[in-house]
N, C-alpha and C. Protein backbone atom coordinates (compact mmCIF):
# COMPACT_ATOMS: atom_id res chain seq x y z
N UNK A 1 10.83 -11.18 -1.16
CA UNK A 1 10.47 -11.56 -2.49
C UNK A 1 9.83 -12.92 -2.51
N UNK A 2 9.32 -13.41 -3.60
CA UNK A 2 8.82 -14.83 -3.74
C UNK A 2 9.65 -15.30 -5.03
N UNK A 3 9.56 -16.70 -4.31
CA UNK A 3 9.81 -17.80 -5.57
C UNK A 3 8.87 -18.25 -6.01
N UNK A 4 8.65 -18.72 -7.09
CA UNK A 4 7.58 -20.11 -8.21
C UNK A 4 8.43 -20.73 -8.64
N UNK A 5 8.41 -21.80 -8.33
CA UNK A 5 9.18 -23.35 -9.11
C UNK A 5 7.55 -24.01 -9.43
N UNK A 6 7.56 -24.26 -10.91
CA UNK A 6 6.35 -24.34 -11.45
C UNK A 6 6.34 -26.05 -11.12
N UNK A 7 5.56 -26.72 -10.91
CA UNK A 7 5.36 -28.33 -10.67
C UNK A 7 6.02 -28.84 -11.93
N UNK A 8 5.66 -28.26 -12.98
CA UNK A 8 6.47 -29.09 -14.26
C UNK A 8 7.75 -28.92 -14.55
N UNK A 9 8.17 -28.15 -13.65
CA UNK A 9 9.73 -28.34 -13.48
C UNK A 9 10.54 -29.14 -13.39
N UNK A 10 11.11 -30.09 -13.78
CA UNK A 10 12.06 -31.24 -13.66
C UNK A 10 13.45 -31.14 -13.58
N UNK A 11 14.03 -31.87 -12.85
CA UNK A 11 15.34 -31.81 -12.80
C UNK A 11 15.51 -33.59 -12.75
N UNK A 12 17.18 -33.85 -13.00
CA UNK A 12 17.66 -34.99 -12.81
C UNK A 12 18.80 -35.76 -12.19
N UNK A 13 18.85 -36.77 -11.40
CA UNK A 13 19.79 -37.28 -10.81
C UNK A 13 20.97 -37.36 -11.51
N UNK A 14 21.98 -37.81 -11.14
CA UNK A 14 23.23 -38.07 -11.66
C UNK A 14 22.97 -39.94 -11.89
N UNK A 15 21.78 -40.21 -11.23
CA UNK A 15 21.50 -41.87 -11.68
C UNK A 15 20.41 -41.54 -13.21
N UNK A 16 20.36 -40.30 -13.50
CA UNK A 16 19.00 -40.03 -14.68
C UNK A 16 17.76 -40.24 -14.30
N UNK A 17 17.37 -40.35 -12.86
CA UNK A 17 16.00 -40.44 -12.32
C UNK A 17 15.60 -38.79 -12.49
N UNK A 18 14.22 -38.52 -13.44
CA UNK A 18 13.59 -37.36 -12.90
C UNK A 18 12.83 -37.05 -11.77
N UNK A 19 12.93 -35.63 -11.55
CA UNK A 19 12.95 -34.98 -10.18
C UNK A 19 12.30 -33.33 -10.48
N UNK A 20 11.17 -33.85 -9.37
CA UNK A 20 9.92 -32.46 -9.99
C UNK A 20 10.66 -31.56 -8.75
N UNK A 21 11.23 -30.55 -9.17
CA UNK A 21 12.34 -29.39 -8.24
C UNK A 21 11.29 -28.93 -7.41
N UNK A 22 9.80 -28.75 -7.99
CA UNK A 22 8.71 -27.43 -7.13
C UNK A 22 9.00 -28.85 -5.55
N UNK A 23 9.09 -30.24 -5.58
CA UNK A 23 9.26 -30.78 -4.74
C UNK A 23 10.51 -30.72 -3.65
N UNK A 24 11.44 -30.79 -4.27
CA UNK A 24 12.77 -30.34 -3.35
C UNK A 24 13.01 -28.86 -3.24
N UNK A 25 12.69 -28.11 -3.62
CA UNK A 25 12.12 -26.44 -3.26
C UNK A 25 11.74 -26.48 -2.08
N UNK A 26 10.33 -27.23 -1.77
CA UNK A 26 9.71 -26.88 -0.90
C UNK A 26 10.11 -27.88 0.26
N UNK A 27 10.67 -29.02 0.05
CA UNK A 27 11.56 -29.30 1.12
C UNK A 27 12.32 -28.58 1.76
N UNK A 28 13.24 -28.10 0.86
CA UNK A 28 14.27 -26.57 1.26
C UNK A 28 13.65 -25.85 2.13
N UNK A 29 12.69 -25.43 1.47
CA UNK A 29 12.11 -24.11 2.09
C UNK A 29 11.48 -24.64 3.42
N UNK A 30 10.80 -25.87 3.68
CA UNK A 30 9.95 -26.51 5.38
C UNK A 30 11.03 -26.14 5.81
N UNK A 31 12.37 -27.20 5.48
CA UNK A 31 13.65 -27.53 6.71
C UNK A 31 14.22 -26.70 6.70
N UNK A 32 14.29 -25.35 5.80
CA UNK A 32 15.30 -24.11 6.30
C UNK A 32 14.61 -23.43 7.44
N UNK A 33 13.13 -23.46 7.11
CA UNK A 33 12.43 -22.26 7.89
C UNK A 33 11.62 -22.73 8.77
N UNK A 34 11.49 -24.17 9.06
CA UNK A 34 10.73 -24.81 10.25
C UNK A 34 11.59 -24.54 11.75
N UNK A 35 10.98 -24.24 12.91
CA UNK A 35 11.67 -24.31 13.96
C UNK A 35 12.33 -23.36 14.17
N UNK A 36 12.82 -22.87 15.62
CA UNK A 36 13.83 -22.21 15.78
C UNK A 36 15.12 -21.76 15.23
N UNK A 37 15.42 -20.45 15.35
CA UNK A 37 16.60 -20.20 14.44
C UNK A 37 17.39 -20.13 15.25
N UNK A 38 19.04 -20.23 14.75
CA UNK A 38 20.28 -20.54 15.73
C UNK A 38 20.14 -18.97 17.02
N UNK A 39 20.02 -18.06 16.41
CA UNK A 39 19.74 -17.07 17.03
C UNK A 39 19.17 -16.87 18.12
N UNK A 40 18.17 -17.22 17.95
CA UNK A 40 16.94 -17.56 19.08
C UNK A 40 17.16 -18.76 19.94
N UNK A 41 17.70 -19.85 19.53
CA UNK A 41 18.76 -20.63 20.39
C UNK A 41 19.32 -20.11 21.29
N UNK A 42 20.52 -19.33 20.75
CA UNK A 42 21.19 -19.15 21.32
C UNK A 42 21.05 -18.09 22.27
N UNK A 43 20.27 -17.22 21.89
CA UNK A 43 19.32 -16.03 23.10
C UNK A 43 18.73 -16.98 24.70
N UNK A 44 18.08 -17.81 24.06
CA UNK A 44 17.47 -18.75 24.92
C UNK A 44 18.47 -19.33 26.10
N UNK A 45 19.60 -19.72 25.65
CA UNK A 45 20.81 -20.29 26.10
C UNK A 45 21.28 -19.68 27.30
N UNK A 46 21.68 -18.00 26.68
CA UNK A 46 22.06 -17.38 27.21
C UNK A 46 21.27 -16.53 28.16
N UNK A 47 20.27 -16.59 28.33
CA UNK A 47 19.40 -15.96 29.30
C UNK A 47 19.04 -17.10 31.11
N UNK A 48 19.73 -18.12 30.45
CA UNK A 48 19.63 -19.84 31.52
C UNK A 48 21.11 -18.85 32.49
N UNK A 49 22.19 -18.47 31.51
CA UNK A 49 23.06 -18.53 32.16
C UNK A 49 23.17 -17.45 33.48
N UNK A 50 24.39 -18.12 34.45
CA UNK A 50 24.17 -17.16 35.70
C UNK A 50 24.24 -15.57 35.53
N UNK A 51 25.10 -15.09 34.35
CA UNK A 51 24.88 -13.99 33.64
C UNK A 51 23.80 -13.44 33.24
N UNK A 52 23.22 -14.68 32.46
CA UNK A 52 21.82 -13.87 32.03
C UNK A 52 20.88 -13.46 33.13
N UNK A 53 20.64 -14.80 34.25
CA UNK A 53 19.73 -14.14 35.24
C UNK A 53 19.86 -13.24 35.88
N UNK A 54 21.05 -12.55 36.40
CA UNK A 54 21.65 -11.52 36.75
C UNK A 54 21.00 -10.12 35.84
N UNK A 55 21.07 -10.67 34.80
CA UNK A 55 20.54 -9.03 33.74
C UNK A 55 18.98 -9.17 33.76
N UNK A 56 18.34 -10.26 34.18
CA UNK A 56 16.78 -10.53 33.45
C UNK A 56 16.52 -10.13 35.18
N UNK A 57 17.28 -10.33 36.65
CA UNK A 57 16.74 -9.46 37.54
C UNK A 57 17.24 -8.92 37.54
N UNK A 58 17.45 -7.80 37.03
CA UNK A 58 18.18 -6.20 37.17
C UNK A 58 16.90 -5.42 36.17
N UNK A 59 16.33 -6.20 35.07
CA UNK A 59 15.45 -5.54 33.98
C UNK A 59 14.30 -5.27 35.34
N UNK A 60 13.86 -6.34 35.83
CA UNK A 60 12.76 -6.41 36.22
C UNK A 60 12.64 -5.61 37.52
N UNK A 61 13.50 -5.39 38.23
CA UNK A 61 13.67 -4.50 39.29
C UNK A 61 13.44 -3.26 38.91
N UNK A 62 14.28 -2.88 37.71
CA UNK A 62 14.16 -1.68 37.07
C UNK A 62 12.64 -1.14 36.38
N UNK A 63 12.07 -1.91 35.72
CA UNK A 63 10.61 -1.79 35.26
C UNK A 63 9.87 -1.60 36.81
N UNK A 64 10.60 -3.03 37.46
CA UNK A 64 9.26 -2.81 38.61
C UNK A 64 9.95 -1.60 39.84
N UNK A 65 10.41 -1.12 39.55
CA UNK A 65 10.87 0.42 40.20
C UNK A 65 9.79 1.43 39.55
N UNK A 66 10.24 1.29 38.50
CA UNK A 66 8.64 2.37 37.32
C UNK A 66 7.40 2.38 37.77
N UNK A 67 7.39 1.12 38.19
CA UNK A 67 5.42 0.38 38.42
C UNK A 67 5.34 1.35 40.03
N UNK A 68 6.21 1.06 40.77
CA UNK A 68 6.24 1.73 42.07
C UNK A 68 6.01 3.08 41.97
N UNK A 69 6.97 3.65 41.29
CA UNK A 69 7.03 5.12 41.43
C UNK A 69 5.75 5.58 40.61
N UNK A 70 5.52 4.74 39.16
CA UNK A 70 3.99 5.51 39.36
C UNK A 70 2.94 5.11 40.02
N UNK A 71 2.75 3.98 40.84
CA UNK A 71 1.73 3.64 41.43
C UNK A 71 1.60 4.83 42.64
N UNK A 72 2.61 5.08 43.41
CA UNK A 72 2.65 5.76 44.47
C UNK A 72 2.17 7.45 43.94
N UNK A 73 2.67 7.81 42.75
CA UNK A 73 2.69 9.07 41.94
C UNK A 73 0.73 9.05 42.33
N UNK A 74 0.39 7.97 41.07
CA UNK A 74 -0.97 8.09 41.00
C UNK A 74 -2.00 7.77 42.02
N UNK A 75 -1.44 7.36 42.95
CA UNK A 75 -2.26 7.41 44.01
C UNK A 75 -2.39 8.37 45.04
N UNK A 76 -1.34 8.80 45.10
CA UNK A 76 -0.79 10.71 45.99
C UNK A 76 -1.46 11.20 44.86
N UNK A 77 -2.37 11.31 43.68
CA UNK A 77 -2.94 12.17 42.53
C UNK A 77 -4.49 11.64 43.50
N UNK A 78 -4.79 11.15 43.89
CA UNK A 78 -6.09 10.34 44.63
C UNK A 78 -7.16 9.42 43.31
N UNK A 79 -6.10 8.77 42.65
CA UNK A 79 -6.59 7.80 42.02
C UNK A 79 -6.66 6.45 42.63
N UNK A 80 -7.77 5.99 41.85
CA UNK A 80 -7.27 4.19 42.28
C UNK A 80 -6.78 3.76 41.78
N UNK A 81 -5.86 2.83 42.23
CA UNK A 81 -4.85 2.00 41.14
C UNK A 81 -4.77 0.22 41.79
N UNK A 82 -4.78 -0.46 40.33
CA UNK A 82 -5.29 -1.84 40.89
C UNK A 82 -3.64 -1.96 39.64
N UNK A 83 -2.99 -3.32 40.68
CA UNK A 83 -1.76 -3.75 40.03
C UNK A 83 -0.52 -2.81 40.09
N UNK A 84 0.54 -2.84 39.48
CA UNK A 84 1.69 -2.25 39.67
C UNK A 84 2.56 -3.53 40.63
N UNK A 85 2.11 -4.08 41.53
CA UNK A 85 3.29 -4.90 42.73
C UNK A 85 3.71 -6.04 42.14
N UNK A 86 2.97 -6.79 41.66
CA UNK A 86 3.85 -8.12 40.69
C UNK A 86 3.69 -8.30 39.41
N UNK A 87 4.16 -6.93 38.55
CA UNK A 87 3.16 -7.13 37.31
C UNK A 87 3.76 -5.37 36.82
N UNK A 88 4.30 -5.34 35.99
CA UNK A 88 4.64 -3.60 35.40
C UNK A 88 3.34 -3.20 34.72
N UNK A 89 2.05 -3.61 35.25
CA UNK A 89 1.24 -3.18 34.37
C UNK A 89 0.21 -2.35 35.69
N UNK A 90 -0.29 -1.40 35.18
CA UNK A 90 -1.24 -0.48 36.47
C UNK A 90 -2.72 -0.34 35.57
N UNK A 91 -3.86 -0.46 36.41
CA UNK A 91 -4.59 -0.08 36.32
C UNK A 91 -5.91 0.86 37.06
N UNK A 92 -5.75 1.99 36.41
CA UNK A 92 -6.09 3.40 36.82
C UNK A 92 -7.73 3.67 36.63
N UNK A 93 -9.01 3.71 38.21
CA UNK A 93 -10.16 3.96 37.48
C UNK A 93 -10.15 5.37 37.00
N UNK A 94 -10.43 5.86 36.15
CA UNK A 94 -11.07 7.07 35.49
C UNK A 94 -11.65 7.92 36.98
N UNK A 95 -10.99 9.18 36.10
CA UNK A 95 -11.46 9.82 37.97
C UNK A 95 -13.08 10.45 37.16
N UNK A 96 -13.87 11.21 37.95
CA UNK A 96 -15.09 11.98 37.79
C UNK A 96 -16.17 10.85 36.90
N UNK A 97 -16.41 9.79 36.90
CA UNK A 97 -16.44 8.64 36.43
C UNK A 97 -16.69 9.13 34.91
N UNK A 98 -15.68 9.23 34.53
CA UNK A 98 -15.30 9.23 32.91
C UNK A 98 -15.19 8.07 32.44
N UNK A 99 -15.18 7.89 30.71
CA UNK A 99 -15.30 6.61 30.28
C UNK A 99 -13.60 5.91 29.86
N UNK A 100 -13.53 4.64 29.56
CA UNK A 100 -11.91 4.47 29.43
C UNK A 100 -11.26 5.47 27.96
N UNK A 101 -12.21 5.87 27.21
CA UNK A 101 -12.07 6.35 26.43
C UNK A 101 -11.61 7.47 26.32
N UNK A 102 -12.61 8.47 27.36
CA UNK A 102 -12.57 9.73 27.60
C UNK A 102 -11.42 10.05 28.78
N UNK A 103 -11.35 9.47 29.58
CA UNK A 103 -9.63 8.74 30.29
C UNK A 103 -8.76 9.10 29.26
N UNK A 104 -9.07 8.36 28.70
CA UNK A 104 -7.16 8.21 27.44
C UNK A 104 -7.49 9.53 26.55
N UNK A 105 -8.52 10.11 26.44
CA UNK A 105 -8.32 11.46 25.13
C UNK A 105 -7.74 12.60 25.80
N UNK A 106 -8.33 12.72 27.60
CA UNK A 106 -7.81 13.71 28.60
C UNK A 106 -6.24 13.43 28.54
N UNK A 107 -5.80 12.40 28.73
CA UNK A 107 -4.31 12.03 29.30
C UNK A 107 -3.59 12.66 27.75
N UNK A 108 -4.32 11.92 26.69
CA UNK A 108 -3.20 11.89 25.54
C UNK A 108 -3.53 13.32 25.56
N UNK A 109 -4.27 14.19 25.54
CA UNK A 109 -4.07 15.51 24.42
C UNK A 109 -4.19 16.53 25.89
N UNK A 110 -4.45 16.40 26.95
CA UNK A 110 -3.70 17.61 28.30
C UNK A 110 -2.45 17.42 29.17
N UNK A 111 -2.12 16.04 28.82
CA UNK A 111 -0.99 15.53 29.70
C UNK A 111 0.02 14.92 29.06
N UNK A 112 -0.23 14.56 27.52
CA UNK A 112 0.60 13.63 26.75
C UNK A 112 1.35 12.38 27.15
N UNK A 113 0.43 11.84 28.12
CA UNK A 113 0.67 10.68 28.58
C UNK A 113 -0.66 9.34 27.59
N UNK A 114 -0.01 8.17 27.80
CA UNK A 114 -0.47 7.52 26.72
C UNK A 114 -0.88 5.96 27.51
N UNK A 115 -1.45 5.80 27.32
CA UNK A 115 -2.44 4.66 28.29
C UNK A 115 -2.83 3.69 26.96
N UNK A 116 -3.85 2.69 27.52
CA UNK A 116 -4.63 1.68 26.81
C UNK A 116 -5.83 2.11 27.65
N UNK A 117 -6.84 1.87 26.80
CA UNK A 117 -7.96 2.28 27.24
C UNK A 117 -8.62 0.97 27.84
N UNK A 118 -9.32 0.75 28.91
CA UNK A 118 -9.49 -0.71 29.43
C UNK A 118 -10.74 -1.46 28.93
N UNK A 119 -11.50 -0.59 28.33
CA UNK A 119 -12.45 -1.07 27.44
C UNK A 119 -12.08 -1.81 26.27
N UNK A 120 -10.52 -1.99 25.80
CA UNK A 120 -10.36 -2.61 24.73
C UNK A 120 -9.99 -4.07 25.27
N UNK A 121 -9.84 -4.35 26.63
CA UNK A 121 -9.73 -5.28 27.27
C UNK A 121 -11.01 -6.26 27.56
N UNK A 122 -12.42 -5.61 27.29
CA UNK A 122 -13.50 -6.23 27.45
C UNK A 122 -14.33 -5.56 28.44
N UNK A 123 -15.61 -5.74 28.66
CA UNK A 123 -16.25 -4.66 28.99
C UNK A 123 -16.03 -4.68 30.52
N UNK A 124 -15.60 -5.59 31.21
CA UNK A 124 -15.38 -5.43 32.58
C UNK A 124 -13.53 -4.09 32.74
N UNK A 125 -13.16 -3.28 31.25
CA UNK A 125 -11.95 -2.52 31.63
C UNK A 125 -12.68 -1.69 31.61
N UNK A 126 -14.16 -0.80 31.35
CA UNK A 126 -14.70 0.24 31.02
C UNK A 126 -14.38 1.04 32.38
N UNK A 127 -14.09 2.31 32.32
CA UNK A 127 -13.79 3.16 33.24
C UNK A 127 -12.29 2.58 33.69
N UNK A 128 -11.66 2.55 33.35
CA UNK A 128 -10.36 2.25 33.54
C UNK A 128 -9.59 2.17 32.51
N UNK A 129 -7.60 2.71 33.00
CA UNK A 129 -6.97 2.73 32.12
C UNK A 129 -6.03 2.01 32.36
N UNK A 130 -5.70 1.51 31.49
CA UNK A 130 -3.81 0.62 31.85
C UNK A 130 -2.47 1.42 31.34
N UNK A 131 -2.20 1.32 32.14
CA UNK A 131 -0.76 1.99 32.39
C UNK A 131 0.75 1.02 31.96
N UNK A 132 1.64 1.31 31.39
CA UNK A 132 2.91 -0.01 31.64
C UNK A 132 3.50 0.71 32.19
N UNK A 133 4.47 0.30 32.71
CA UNK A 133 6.21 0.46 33.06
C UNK A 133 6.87 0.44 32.31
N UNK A 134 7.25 -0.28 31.00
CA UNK A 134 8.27 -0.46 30.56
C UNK A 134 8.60 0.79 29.65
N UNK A 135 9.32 1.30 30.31
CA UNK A 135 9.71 2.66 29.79
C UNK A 135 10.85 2.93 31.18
N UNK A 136 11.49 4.35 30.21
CA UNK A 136 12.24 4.62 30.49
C UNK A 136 11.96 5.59 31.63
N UNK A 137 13.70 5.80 32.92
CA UNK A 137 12.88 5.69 34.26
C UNK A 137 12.44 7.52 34.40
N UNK A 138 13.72 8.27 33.34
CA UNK A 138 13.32 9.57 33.10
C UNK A 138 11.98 10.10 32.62
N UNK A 139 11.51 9.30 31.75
CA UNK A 139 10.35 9.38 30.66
C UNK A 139 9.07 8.93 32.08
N UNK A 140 9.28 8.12 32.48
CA UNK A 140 8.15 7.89 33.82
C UNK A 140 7.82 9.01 34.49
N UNK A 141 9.59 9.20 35.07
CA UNK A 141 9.14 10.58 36.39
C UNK A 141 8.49 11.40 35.72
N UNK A 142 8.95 12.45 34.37
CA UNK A 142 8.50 13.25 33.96
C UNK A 142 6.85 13.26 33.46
N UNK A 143 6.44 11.97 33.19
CA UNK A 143 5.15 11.75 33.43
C UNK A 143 3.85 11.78 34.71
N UNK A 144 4.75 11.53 35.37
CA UNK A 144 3.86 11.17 36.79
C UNK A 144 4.43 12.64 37.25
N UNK A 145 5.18 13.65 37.01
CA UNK A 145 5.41 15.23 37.07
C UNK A 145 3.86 15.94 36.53
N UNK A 146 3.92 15.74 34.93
CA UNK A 146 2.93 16.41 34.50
C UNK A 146 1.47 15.73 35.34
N UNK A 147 1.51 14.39 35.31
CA UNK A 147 0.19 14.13 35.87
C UNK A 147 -0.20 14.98 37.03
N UNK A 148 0.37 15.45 37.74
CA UNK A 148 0.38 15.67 38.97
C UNK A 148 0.40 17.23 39.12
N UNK A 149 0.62 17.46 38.14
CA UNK A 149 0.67 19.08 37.95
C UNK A 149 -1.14 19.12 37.20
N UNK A 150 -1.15 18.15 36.50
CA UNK A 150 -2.77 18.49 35.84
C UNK A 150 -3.85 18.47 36.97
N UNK A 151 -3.59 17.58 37.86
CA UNK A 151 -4.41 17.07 38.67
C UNK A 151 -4.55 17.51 39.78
């Protein structure tokens, strides 16, 4: 929702000094909502700790397990694939030199697999697709299944 505290709004001290409120409003409102919230603090905090790094390499092993298994998937498919090893992100040239476009309409609507088209990356992604990892490790295999059955 929104507030309006109109400028001619006045309020007054307990000394009887007037006091234009649209002014201490918007004080309120900088110092409540400037900066970090305790939340996000405290996320921050807890991701330092020996706990947290423990879970933040276990995520990343796990994603970068994904990047592996489809890199290896799509390349036993006799694609090229640039990335996947330090990085959950793959990028796939377009086989029969198709466009990144025509890449992603084949995948999404014969394979129901779902890419970024690398042309939206700038014209050096044309003919290429990007791939993530971050997904789930069932939802991967069964992807790099169908790919591999299309192909």
């Amino acid at each position: 929702g929104y507030t309006v505290v109109p400028k001619e709004l006045n309020g007054f001290t307990l000394g009887g000094e007037r006091v234009q409120l649209n002014k201490l409003w918007n004080r309120r409102q900088t110092t409540k909502f400037n900066g970090t919230s305790y939340i996000t603090q405290r996320g921050a905090e807890a991701v330092y700790s020996p706990e947290g790094k423990e879970q933040v390499k276990a995520t990343i092993h796990y994603y970068m397990t994904n990047a592996r298994i489809m890199r290896e998937a799509l390349q036993g498919c006799g694609l090229k694939v640039y990335g996947g090893e330090n990085a959950p992100y793959l990028w796939v040239k377009a086989p029969k030199g198709l466009t990144s476009w025509k890449f992603f309409d084949k995948l999404l609507y014969e394979v129901n697999i779902v890419g970024t088209p690398g042309v939206g990356f700038g014209p050096s992604g044309e003919g290429y697709l990007r791939l993530t990892a971050f997904g789930d490790r069932d939802d991967t295999l069964e992807a790099m299944a169908r790919l591999k059955k299309w192909l």
